[in-house]
N, C-alpha and C. Protein backbone atom coordinates (compact mmCIF):
# COMPACT_ATOMS: atom_id res chain seq x y z
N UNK A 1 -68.40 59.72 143.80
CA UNK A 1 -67.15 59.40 144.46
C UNK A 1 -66.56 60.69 145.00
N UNK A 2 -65.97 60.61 146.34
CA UNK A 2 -65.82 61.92 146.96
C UNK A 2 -64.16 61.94 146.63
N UNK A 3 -63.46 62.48 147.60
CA UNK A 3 -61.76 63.12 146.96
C UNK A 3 -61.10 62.04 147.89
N UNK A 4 -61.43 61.37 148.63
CA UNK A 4 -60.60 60.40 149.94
C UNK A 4 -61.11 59.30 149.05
N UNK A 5 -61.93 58.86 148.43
CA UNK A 5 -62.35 57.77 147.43
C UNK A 5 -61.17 58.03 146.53
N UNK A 6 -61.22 59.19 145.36
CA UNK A 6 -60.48 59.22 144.61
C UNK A 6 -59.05 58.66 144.74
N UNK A 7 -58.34 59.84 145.86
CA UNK A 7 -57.31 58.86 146.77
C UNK A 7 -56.95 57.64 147.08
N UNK A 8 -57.60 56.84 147.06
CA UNK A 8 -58.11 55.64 147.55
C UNK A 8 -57.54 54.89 146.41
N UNK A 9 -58.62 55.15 145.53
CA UNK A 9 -58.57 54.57 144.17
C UNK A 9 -57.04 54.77 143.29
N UNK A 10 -56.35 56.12 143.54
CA UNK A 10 -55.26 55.85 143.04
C UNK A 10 -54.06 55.08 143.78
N UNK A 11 -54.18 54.86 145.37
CA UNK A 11 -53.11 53.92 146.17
C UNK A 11 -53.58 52.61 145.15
N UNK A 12 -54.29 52.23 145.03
CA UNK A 12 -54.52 50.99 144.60
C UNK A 12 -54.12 51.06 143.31
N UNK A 13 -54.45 51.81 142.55
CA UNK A 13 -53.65 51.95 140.79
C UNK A 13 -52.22 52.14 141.13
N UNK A 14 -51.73 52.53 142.05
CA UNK A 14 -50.37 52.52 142.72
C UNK A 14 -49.67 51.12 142.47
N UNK A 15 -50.18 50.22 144.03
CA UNK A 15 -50.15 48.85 144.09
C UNK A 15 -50.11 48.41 142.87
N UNK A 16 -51.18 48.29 141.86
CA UNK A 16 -51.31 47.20 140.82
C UNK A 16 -50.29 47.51 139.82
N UNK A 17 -49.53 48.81 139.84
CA UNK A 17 -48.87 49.28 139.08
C UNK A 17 -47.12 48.68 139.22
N UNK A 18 -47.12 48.33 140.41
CA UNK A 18 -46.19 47.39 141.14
C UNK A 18 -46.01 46.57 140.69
N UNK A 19 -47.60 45.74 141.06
CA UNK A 19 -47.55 44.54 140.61
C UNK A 19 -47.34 44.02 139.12
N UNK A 20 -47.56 45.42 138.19
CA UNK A 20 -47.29 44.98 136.91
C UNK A 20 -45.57 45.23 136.58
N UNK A 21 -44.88 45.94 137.36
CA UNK A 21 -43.52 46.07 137.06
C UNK A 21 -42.60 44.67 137.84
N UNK A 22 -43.40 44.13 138.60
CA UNK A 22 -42.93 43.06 139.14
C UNK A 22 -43.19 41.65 138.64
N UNK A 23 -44.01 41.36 138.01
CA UNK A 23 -45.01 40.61 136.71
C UNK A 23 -43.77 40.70 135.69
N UNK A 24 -43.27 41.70 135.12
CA UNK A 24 -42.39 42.13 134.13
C UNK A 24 -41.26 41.84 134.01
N UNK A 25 -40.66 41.66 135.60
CA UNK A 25 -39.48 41.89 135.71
C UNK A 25 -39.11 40.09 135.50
N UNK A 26 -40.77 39.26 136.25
CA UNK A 26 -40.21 37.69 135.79
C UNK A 26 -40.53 37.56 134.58
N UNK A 27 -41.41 38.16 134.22
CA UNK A 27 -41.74 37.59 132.59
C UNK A 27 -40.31 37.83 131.71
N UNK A 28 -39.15 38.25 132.16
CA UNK A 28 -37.82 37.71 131.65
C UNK A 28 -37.45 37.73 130.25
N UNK A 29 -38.09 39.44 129.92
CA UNK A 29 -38.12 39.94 128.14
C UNK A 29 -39.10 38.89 127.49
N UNK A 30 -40.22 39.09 128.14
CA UNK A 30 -41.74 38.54 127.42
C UNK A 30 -41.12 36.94 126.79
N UNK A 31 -40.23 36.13 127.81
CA UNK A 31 -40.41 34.68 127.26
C UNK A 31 -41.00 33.85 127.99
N UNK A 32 -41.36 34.40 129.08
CA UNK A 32 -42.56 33.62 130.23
C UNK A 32 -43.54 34.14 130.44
N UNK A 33 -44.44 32.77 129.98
CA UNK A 33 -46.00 33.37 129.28
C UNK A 33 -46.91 34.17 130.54
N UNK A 34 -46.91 33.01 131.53
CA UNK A 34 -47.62 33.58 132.69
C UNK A 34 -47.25 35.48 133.56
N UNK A 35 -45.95 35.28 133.71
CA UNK A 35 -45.67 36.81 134.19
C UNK A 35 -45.99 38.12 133.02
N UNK A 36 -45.69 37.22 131.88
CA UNK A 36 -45.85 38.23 130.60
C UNK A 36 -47.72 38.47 130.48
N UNK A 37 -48.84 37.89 130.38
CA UNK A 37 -49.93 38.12 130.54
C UNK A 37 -50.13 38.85 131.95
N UNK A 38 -49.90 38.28 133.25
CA UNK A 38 -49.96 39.23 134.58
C UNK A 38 -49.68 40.47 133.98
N UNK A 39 -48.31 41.11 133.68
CA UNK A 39 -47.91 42.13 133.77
C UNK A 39 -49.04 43.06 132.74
N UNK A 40 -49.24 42.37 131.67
CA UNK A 40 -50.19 43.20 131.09
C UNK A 40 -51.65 43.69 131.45
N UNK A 41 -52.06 42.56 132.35
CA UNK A 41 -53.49 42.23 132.46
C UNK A 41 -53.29 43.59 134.02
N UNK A 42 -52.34 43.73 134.65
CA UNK A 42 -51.54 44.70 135.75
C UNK A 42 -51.67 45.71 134.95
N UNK A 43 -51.12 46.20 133.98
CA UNK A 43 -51.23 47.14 133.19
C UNK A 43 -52.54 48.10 132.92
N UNK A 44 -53.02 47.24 132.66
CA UNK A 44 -54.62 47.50 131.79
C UNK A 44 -55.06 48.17 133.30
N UNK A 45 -55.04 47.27 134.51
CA UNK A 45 -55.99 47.29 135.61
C UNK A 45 -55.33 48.70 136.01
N UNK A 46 -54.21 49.01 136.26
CA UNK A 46 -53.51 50.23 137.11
C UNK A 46 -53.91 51.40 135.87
N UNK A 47 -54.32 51.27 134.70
CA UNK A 47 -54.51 52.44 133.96
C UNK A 47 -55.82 52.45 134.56
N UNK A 48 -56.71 51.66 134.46
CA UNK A 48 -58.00 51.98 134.44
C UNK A 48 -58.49 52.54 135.58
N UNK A 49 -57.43 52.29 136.87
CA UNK A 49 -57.97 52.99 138.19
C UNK A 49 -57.57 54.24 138.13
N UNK A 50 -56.51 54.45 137.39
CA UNK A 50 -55.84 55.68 137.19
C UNK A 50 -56.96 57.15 136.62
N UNK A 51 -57.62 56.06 135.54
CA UNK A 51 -58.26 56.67 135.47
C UNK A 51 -59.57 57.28 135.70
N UNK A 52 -60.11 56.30 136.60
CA UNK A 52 -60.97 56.61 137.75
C UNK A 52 -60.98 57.59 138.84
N UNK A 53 -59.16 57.81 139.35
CA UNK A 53 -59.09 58.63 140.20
C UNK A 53 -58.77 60.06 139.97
N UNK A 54 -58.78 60.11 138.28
CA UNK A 54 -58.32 61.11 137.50
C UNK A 54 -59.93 62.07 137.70
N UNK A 55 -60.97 61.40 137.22
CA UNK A 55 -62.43 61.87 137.44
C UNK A 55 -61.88 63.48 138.69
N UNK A 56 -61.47 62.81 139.66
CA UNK A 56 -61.70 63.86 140.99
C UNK A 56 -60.39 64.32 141.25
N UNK A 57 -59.38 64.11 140.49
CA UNK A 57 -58.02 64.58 141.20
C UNK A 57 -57.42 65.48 140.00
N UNK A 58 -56.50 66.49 140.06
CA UNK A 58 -55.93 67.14 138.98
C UNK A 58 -55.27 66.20 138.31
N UNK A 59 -54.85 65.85 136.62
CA UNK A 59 -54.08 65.23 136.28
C UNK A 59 -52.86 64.91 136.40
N UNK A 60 -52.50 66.33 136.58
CA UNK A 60 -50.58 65.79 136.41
C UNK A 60 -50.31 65.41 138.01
N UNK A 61 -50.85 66.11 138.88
CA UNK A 61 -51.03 65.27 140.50
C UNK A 61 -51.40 63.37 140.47
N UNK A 62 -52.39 63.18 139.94
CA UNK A 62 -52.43 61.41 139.69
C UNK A 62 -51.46 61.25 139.36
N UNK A 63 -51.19 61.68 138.06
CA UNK A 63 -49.72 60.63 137.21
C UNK A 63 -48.73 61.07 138.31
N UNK A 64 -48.58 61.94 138.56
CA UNK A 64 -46.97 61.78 139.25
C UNK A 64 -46.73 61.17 140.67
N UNK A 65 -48.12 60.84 141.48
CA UNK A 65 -48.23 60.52 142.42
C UNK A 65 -47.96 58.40 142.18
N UNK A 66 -48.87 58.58 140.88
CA UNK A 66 -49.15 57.12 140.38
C UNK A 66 -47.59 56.51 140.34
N UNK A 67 -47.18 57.25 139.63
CA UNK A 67 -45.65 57.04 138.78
C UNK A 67 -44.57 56.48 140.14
N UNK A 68 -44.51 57.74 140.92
CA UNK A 68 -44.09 57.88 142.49
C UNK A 68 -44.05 56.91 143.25
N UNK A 69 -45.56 56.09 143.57
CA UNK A 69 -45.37 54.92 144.63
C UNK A 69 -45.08 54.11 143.79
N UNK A 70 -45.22 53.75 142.31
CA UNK A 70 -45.09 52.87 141.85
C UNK A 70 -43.57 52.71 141.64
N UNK A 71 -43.07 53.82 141.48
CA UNK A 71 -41.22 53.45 141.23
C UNK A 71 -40.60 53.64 142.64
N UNK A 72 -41.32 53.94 143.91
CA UNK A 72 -40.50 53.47 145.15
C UNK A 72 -40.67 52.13 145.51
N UNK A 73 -41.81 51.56 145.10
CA UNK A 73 -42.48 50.17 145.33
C UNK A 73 -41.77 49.31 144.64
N UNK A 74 -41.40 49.45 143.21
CA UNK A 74 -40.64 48.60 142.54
C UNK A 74 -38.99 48.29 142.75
N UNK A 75 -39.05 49.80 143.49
CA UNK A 75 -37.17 49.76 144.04
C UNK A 75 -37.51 49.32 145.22
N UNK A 76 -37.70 49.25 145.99
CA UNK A 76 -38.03 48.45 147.30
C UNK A 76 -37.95 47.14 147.23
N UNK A 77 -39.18 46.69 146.58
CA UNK A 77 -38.98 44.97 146.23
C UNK A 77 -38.09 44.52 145.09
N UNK A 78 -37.14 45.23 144.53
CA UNK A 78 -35.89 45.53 143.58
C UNK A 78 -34.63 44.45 144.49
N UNK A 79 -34.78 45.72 145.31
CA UNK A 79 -33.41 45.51 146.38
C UNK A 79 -34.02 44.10 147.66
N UNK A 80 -35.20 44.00 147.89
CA UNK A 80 -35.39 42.64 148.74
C UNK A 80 -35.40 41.61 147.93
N UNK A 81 -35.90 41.66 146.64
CA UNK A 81 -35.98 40.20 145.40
C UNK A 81 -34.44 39.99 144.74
N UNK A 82 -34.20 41.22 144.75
CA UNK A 82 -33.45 41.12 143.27
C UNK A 82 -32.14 41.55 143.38
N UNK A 83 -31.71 41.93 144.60
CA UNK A 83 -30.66 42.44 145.24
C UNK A 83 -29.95 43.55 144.37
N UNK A 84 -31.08 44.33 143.83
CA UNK A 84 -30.86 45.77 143.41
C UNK A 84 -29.84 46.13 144.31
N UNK A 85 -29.06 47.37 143.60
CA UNK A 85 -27.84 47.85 144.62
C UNK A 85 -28.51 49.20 145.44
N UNK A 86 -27.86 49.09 146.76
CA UNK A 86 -28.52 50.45 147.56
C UNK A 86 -27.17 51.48 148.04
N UNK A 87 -27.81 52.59 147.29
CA UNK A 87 -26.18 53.72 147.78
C UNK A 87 -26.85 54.72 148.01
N UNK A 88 -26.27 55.52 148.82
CA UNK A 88 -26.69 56.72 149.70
C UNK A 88 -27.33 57.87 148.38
N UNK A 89 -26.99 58.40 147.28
CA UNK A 89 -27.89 58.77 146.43
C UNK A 89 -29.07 58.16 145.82
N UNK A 90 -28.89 56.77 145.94
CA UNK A 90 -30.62 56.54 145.37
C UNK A 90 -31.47 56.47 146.73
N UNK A 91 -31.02 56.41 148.06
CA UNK A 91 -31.38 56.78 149.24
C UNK A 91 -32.24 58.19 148.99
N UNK A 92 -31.42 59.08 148.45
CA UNK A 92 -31.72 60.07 148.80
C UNK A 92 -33.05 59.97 147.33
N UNK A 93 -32.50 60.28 146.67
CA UNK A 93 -33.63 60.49 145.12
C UNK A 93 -35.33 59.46 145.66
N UNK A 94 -34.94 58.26 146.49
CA UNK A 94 -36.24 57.49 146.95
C UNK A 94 -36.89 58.34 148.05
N UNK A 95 -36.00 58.91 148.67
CA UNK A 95 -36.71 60.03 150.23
C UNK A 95 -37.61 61.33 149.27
N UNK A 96 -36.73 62.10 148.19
CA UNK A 96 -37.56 62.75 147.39
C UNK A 96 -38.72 62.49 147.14
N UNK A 97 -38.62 61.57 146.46
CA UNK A 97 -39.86 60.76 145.72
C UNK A 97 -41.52 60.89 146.78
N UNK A 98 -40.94 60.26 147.94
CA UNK A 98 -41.68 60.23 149.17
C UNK A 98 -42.23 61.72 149.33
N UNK A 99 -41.32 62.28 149.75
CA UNK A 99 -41.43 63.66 150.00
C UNK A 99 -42.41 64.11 149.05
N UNK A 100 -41.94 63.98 147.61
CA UNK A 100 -42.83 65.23 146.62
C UNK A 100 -44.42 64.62 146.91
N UNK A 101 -44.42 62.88 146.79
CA UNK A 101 -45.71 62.16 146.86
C UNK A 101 -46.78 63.05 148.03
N UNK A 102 -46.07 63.16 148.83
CA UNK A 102 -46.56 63.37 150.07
C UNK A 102 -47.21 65.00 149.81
N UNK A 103 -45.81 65.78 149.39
CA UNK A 103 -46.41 67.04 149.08
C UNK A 103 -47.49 67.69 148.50
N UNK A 104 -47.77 66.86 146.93
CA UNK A 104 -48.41 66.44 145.91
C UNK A 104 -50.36 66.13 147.13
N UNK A 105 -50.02 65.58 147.97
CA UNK A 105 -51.23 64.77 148.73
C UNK A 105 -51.84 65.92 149.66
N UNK A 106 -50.72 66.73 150.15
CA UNK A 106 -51.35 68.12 151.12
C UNK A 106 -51.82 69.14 149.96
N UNK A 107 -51.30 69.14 148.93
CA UNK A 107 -51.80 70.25 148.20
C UNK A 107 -52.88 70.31 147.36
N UNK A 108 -53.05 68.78 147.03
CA UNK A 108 -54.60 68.87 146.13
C UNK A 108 -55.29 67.98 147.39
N UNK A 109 -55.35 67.61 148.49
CA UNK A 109 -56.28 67.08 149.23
C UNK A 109 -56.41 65.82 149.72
């Protein structure tokens, strides 16, 4: 597996990592069975790519990149599902986020 694979492999441990905080958020304090198994079975899957893309990428670069799309992704569909509140500082702390992700991506490759 080359370093644009690796890459690859962690957008997608990204995604599923989403999908398990979004799994979570219906499973409604683990009393709904179906979102409560998703979110885990999400879980398991976003570690395991994680750690696939760990093979070729520096560590603390994965996790924080992982961590990164996964908590702009979850505030995103936060505020379109769930009518999370949007104010010009978590504006800004989500542009960070972007930013460091991004930074994080020119510097190891």
């Amino acid at each position: 597996m080359g370093l644009t694979m690796a890459w690859l492999i962690l957008l997608a441990a990204s995604a599923v990592e989403i999908l398990m905080a979004l799994a979570l958020k219906y499973a409604n304090g683990w009393t709904r069975l179906w979102p409560s198994i998703g979110g885990v079975a999400a879980a398991l899957g976003s570690v395991f790519l994680l750690t696939l893309a760990m093979k070729h990428l520096p560590a603390g670069t994965a996790y924080v990149v992982w961590t990164g799309i996964g908590s702009f992704g979850i505030t995103v569909l936060g505020v379109m599902l769930f009518n999370d509140p949007v104010s010009t500082p978590r504006v800004i702390c989500m542009t960070l986020i972007v930013l460091s992700v991004a930074g994080l991506k020119l510097i190891d490759g």
